[in-house]
C-alpha atoms as a PDB file:
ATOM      1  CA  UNK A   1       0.000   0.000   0.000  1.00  0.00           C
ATOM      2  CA  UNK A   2       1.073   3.713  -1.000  1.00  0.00           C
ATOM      3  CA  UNK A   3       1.649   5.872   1.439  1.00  0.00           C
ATOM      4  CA  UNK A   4      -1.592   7.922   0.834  1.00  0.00           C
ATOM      5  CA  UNK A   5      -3.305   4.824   0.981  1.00  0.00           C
ATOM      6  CA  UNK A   6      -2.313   3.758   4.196  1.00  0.00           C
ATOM      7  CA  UNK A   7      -2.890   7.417   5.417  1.00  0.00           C
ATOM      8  CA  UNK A   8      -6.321   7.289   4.278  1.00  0.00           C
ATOM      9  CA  UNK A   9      -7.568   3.863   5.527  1.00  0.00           C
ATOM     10  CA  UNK A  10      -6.114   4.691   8.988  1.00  0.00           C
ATOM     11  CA  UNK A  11      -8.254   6.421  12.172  1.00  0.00           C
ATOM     12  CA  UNK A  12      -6.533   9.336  11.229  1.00  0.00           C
ATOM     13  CA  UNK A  13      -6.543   9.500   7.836  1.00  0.00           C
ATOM     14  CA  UNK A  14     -10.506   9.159   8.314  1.00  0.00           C
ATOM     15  CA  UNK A  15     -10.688  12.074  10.501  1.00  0.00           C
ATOM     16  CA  UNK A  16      -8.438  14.589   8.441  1.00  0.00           C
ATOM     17  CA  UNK A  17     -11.020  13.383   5.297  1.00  0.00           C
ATOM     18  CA  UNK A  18     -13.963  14.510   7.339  1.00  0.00           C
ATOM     19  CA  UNK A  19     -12.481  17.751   8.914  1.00  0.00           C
ATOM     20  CA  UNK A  20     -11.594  18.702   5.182  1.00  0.00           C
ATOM     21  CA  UNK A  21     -14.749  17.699   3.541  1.00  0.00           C
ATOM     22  CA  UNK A  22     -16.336  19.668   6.549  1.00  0.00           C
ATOM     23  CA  UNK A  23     -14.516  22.959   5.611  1.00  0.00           C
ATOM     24  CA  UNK A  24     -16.104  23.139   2.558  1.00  0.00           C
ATOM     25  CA  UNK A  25     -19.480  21.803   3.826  1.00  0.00           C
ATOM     26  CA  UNK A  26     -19.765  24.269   6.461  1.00  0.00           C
ATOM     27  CA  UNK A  27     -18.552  27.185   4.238  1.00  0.00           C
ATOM     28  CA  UNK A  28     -21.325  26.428   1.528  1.00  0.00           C
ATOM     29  CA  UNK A  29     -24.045  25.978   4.235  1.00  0.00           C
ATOM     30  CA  UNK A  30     -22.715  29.749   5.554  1.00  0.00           C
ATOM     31  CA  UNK A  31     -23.032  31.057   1.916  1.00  0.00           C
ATOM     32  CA  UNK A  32     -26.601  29.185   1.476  1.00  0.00           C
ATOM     33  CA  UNK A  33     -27.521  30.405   4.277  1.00  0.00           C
ATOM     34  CA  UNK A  34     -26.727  34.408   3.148  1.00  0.00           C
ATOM     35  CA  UNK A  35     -28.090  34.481   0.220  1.00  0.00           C
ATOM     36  CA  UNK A  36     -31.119  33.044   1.289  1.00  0.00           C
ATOM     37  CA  UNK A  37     -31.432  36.311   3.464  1.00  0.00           C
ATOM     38  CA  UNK A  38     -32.540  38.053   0.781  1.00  0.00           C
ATOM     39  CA  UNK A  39     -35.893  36.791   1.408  1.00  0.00           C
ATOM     40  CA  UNK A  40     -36.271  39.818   3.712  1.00  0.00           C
ATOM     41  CA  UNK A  41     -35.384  42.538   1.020  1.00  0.00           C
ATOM     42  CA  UNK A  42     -38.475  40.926  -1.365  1.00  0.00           C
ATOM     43  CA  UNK A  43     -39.278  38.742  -4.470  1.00  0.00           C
ATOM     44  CA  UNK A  44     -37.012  41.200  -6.694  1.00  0.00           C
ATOM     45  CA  UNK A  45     -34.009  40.577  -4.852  1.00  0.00           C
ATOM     46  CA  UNK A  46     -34.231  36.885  -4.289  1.00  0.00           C
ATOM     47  CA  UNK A  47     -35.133  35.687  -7.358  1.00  0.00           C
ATOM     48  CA  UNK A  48     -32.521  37.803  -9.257  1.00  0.00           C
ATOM     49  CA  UNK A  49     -29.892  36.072  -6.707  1.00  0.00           C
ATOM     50  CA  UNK A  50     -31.174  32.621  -8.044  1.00  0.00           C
ATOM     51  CA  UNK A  51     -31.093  33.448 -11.434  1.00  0.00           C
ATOM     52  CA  UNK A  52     -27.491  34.980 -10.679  1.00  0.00           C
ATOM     53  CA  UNK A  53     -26.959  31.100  -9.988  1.00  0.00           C
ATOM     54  CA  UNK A  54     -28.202  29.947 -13.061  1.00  0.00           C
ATOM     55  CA  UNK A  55     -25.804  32.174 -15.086  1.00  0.00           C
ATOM     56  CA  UNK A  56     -22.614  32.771 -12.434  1.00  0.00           C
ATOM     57  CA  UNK A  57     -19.462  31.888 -14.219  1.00  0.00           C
ATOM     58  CA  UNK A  58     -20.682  33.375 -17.653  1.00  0.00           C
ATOM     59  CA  UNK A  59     -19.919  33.787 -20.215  1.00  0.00           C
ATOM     60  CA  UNK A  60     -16.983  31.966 -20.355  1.00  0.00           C
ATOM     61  CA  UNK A  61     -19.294  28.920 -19.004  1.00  0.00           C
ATOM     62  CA  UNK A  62     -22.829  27.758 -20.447  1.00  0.00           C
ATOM     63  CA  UNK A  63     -25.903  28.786 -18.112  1.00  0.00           C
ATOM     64  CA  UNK A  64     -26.039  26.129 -14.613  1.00  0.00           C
ATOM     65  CA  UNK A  65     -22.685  24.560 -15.861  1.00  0.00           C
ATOM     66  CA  UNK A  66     -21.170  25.856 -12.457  1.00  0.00           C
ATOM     67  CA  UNK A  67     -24.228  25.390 -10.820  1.00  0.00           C
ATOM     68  CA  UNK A  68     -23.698  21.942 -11.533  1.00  0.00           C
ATOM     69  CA  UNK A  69     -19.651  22.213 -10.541  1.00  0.00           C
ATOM     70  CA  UNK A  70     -20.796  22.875  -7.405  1.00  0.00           C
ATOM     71  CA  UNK A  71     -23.333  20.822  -6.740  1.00  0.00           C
ATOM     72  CA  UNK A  72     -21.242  17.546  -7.976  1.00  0.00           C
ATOM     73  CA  UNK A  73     -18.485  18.979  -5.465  1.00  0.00           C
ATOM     74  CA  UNK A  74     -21.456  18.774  -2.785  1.00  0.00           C
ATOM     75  CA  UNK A  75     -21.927  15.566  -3.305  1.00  0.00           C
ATOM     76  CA  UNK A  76     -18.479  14.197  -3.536  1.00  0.00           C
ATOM     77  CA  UNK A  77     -18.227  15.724  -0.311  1.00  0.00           C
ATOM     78  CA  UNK A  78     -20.772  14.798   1.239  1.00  0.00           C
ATOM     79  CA  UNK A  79     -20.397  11.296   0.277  1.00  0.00           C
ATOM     80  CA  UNK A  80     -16.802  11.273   1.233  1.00  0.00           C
ATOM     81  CA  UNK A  81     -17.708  12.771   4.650  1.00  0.00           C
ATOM     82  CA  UNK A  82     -20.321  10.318   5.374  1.00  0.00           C
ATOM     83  CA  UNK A  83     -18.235   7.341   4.231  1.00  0.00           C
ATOM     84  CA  UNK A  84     -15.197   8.677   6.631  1.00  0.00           C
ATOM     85  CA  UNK A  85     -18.209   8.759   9.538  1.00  0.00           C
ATOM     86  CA  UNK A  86     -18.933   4.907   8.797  1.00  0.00           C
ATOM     87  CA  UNK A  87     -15.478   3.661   8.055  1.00  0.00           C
ATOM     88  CA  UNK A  88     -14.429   5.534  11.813  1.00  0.00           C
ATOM     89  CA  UNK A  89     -17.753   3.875  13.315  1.00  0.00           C
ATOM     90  CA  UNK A  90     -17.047   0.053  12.409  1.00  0.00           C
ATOM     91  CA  UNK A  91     -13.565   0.598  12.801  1.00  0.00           C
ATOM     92  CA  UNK A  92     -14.423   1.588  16.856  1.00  0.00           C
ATOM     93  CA  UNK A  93     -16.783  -1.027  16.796  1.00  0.00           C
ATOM     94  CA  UNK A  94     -13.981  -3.437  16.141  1.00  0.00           C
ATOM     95  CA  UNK A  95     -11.295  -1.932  18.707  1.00  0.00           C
ATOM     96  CA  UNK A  96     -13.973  -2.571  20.816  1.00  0.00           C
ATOM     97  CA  UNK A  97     -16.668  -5.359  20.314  1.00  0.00           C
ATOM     98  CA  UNK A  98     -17.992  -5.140  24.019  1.00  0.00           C
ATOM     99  CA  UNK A  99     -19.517  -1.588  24.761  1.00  0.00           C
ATOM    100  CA  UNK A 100     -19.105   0.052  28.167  1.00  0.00           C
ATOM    101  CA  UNK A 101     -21.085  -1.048  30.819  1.00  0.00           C
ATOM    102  CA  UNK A 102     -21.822   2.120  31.727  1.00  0.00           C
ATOM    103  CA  UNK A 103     -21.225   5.382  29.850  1.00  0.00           C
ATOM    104  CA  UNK A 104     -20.680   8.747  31.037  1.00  0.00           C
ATOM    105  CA  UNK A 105     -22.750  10.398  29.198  1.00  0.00           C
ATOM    106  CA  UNK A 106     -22.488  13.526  31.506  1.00  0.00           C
ATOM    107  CA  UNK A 107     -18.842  14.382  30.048  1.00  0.00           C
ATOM    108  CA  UNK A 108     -20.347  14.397  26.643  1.00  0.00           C
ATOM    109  CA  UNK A 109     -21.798  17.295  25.003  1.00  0.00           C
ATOM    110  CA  UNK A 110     -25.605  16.452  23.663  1.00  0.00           C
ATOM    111  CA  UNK A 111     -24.346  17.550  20.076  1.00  0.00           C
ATOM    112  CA  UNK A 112     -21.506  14.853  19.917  1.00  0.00           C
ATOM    113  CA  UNK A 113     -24.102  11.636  21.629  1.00  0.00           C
ATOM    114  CA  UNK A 114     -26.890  12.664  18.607  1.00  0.00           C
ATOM    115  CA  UNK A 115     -24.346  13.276  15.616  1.00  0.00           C
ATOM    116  CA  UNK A 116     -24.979  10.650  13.427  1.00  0.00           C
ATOM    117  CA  UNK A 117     -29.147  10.738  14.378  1.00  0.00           C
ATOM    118  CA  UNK A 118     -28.307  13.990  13.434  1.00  0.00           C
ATOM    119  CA  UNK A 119     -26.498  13.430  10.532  1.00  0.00           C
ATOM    120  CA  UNK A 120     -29.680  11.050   8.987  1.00  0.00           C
ATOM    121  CA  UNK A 121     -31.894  13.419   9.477  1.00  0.00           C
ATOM    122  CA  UNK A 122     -30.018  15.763   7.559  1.00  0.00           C
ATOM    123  CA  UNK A 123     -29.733  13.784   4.866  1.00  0.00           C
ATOM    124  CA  UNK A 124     -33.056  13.362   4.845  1.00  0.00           C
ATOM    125  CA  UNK A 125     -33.847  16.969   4.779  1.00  0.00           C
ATOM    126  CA  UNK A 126     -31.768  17.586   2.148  1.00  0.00           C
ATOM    127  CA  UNK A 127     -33.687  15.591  -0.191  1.00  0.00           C
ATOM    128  CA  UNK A 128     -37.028  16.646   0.776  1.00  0.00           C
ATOM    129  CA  UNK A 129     -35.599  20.267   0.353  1.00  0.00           C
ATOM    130  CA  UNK A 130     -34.241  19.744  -3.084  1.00  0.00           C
ATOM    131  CA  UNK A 131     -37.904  17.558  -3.728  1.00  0.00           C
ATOM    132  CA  UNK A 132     -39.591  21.381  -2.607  1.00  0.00           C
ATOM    133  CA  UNK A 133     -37.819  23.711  -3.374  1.00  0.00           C
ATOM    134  CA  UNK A 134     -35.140  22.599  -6.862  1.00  0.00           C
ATOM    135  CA  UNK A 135     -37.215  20.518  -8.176  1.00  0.00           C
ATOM    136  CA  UNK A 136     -41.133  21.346  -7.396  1.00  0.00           C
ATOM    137  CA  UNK A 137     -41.666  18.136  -6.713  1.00  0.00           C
ATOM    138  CA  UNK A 138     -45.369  17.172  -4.910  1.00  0.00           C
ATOM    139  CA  UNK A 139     -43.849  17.237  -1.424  1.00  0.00           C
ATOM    140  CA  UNK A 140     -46.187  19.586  -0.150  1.00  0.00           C
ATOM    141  CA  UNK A 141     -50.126  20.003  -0.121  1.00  0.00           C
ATOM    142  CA  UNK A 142     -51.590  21.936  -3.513  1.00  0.00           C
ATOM    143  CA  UNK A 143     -52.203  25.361  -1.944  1.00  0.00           C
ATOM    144  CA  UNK A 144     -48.217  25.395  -2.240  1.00  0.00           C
ATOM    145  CA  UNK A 145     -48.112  25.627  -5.895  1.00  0.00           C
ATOM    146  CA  UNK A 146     -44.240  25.457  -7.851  1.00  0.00           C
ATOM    147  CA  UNK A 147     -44.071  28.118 -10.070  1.00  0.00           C
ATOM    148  CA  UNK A 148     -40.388  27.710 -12.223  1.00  0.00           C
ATOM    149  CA  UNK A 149     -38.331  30.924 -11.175  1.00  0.00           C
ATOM    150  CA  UNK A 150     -39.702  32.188  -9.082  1.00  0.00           C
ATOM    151  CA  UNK A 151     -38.134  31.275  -5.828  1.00  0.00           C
ATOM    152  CA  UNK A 152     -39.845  33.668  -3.755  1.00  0.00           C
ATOM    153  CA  UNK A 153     -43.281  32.490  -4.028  1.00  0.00           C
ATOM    154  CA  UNK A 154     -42.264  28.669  -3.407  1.00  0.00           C
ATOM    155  CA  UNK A 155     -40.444  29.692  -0.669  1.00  0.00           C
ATOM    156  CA  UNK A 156     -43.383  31.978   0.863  1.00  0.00           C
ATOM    157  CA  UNK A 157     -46.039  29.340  -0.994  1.00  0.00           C
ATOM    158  CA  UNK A 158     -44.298  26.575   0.813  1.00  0.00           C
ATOM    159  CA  UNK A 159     -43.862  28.041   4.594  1.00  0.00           C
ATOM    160  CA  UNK A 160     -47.493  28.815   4.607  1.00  0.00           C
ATOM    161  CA  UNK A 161     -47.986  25.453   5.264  1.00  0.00           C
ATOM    162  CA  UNK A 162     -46.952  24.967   9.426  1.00  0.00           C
ATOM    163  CA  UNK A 163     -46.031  21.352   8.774  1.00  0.00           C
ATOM    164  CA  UNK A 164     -43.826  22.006   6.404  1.00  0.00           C
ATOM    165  CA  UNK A 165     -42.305  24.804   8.259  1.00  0.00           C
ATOM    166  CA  UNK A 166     -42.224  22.644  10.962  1.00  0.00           C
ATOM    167  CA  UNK A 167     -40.048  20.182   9.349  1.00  0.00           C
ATOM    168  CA  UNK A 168     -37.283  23.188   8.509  1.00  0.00           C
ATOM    169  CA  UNK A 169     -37.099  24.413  11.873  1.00  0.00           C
ATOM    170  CA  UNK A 170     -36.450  20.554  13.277  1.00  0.00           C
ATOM    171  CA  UNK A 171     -34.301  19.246  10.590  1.00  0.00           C
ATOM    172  CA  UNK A 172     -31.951  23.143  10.934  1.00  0.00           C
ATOM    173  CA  UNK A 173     -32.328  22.183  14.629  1.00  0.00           C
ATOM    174  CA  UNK A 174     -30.514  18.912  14.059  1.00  0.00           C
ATOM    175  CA  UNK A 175     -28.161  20.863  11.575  1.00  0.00           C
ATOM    176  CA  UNK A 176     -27.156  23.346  14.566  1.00  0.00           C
ATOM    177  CA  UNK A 177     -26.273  20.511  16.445  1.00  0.00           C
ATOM    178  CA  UNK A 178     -24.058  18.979  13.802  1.00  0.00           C
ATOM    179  CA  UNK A 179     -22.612  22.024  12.929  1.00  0.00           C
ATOM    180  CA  UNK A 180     -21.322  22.717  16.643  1.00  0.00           C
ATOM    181  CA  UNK A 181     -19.761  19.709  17.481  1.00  0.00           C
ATOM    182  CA  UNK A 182     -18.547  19.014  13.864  1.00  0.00           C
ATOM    183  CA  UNK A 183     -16.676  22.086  13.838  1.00  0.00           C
ATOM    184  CA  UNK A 184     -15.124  21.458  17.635  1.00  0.00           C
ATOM    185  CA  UNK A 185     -14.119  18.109  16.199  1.00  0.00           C
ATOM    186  CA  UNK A 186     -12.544  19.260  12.572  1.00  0.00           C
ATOM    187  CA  UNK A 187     -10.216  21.741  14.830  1.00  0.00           C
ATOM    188  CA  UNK A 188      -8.909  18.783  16.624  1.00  0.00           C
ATOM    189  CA  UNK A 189      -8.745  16.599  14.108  1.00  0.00           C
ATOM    190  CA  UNK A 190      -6.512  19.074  11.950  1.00  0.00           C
ATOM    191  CA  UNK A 191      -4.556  19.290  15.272  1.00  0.00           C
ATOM    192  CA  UNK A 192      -5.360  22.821  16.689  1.00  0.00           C
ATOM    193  CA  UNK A 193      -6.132  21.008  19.917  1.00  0.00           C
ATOM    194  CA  UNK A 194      -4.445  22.965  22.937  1.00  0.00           C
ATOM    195  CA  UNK A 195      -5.614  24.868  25.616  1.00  0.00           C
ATOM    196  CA  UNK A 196      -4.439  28.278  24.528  1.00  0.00           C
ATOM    197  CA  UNK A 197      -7.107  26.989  21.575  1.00  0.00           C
ATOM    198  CA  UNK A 198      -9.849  25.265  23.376  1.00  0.00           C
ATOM    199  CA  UNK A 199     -11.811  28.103  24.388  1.00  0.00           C
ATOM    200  CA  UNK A 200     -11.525  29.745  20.970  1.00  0.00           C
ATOM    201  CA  UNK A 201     -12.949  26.506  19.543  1.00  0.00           C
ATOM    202  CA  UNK A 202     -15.780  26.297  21.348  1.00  0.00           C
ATOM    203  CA  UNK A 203     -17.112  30.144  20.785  1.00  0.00           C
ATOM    204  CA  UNK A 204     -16.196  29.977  17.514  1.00  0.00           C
ATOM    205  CA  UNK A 205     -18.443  26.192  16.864  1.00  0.00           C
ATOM    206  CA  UNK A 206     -21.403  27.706  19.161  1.00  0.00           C
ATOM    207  CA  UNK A 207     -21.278  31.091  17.467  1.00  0.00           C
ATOM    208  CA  UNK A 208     -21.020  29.453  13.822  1.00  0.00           C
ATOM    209  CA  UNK A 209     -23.900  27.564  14.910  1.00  0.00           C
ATOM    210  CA  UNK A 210     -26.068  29.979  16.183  1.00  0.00           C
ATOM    211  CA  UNK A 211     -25.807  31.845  13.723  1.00  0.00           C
ATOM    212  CA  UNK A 212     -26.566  29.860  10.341  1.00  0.00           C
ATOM    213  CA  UNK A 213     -29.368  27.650  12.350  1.00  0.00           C
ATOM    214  CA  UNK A 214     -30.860  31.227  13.667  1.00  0.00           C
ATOM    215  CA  UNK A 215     -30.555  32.349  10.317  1.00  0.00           C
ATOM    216  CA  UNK A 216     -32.039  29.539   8.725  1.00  0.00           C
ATOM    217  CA  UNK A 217     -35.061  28.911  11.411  1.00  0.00           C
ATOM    218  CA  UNK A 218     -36.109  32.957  10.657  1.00  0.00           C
ATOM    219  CA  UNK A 219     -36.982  31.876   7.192  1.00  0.00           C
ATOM    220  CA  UNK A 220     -40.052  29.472   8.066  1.00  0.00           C
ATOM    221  CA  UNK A 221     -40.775  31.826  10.967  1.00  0.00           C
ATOM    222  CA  UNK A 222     -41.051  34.979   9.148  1.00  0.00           C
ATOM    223  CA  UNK A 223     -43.768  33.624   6.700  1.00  0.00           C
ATOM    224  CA  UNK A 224     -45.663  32.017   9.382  1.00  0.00           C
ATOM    225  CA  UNK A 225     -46.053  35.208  11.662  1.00  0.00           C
ATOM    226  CA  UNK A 226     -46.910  37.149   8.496  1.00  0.00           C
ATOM    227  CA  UNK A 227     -43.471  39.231   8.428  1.00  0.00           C
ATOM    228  CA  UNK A 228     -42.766  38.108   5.083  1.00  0.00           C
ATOM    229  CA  UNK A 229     -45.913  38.050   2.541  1.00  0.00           C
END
């Protein structure tokens, strides 16, 4: 075996593939998450960011063709990241076959004992989301009618509906969660794990947090209590 190879298919090799796949996860979610803000400034504004989508990278590149870039990056990631989260599961499975008696649970942050419920229901999420919102799929009752291009009124169409808006505040929930102790981990696993760091880490993971799942949970809330029409 190479040298990469053995890297990769080792505890640590795992790790350093999800802190790295994490980076760029947890940058695009950040970005997502800021362009979607411009919700709040009206239907102009937000639908001429998602057609800025459509044609970013122009003219030098066809219409969605980075789009697309990006989205089979996502993916790659994504897949990498959970196969990393598996691979490091079995593999502590196997180090040890008999669990703990008992565990203590109380040294554990909540985040870190629900990550990978956490990280299903994510997953799930993100297909119902690209179901609703990318591909108007029927995901949601008729009243929320898809109308091509016009992000706004899906968006607006779709929140209307409390159970669906309940399902994006739970499943961005669950994403705050990951995001906070995925970030605390990716600093250690890239080694910035000292105590001179340790407190940095953690207001840095809870504020990165806070802030995208805040961000993200305003959206269904807005439409529901009428701020956004």
């Amino acid at each position: 075996m190479s040298w990469f190879s053995r890297v990769y298919h080792s505890a640590i090799g795992k790790k350093a593939v999800m802190a790295v796949t994490g980076i760029f996860l947890f940058g695009w979610i950040f970005l997502h998450m800021v362009g979607n803000l411009k919700l709040y400034l009206g239907a102009e504004h937000l639908n001429a960011y998602a057609a800025w989508l459509i044609t970013m990278g122009g003219p030098a590149l066809p219409n969605r063709a980075a789009l697309w870039i990006v989205r089979i990056l996502l993916i790659v990631a994504v897949w990498l990241h959970i196969q990393s989260a598996t691979q490091l599961t079995l593999m502590n499975r196997r180090a040890r076959p008999i669990d703990y008696r008992e565990r203590d649970y109380p040294a554990a942050t909540y985040a870190a004992r629900t990550m990978r419920w956490g990280g299903v229901i994510i997953l799930l999420f993100v297909f119902y989301h690209l179901a609703h919102l990318t591909f108007g799929k029927p995901v949601v009752p008729a009243s929320a009618t898809f109308i091509e291009g016009d992000v706004y009124h899906n968006v607006v169409a779709g929140f209307q509906v409390w159970w669906v808006s309940a399902i994006y505040i739970i499943a961005n929930l669950a994403l705050g969660l990951h995001l906070y102790h995925g970030l605390w981990s990716m600093f250690q696993s890239l080694g910035l794990n000292a105590p001179k760091f340790n407190a940095w880490r953690r207001y840095f993971a809870t504020a990165f947090a806070l802030i995208v799942t805040l961000g993200n949970v305003s959206f269904p809330v807005a439409v529901l209590a009428g701020l956004v029409r």
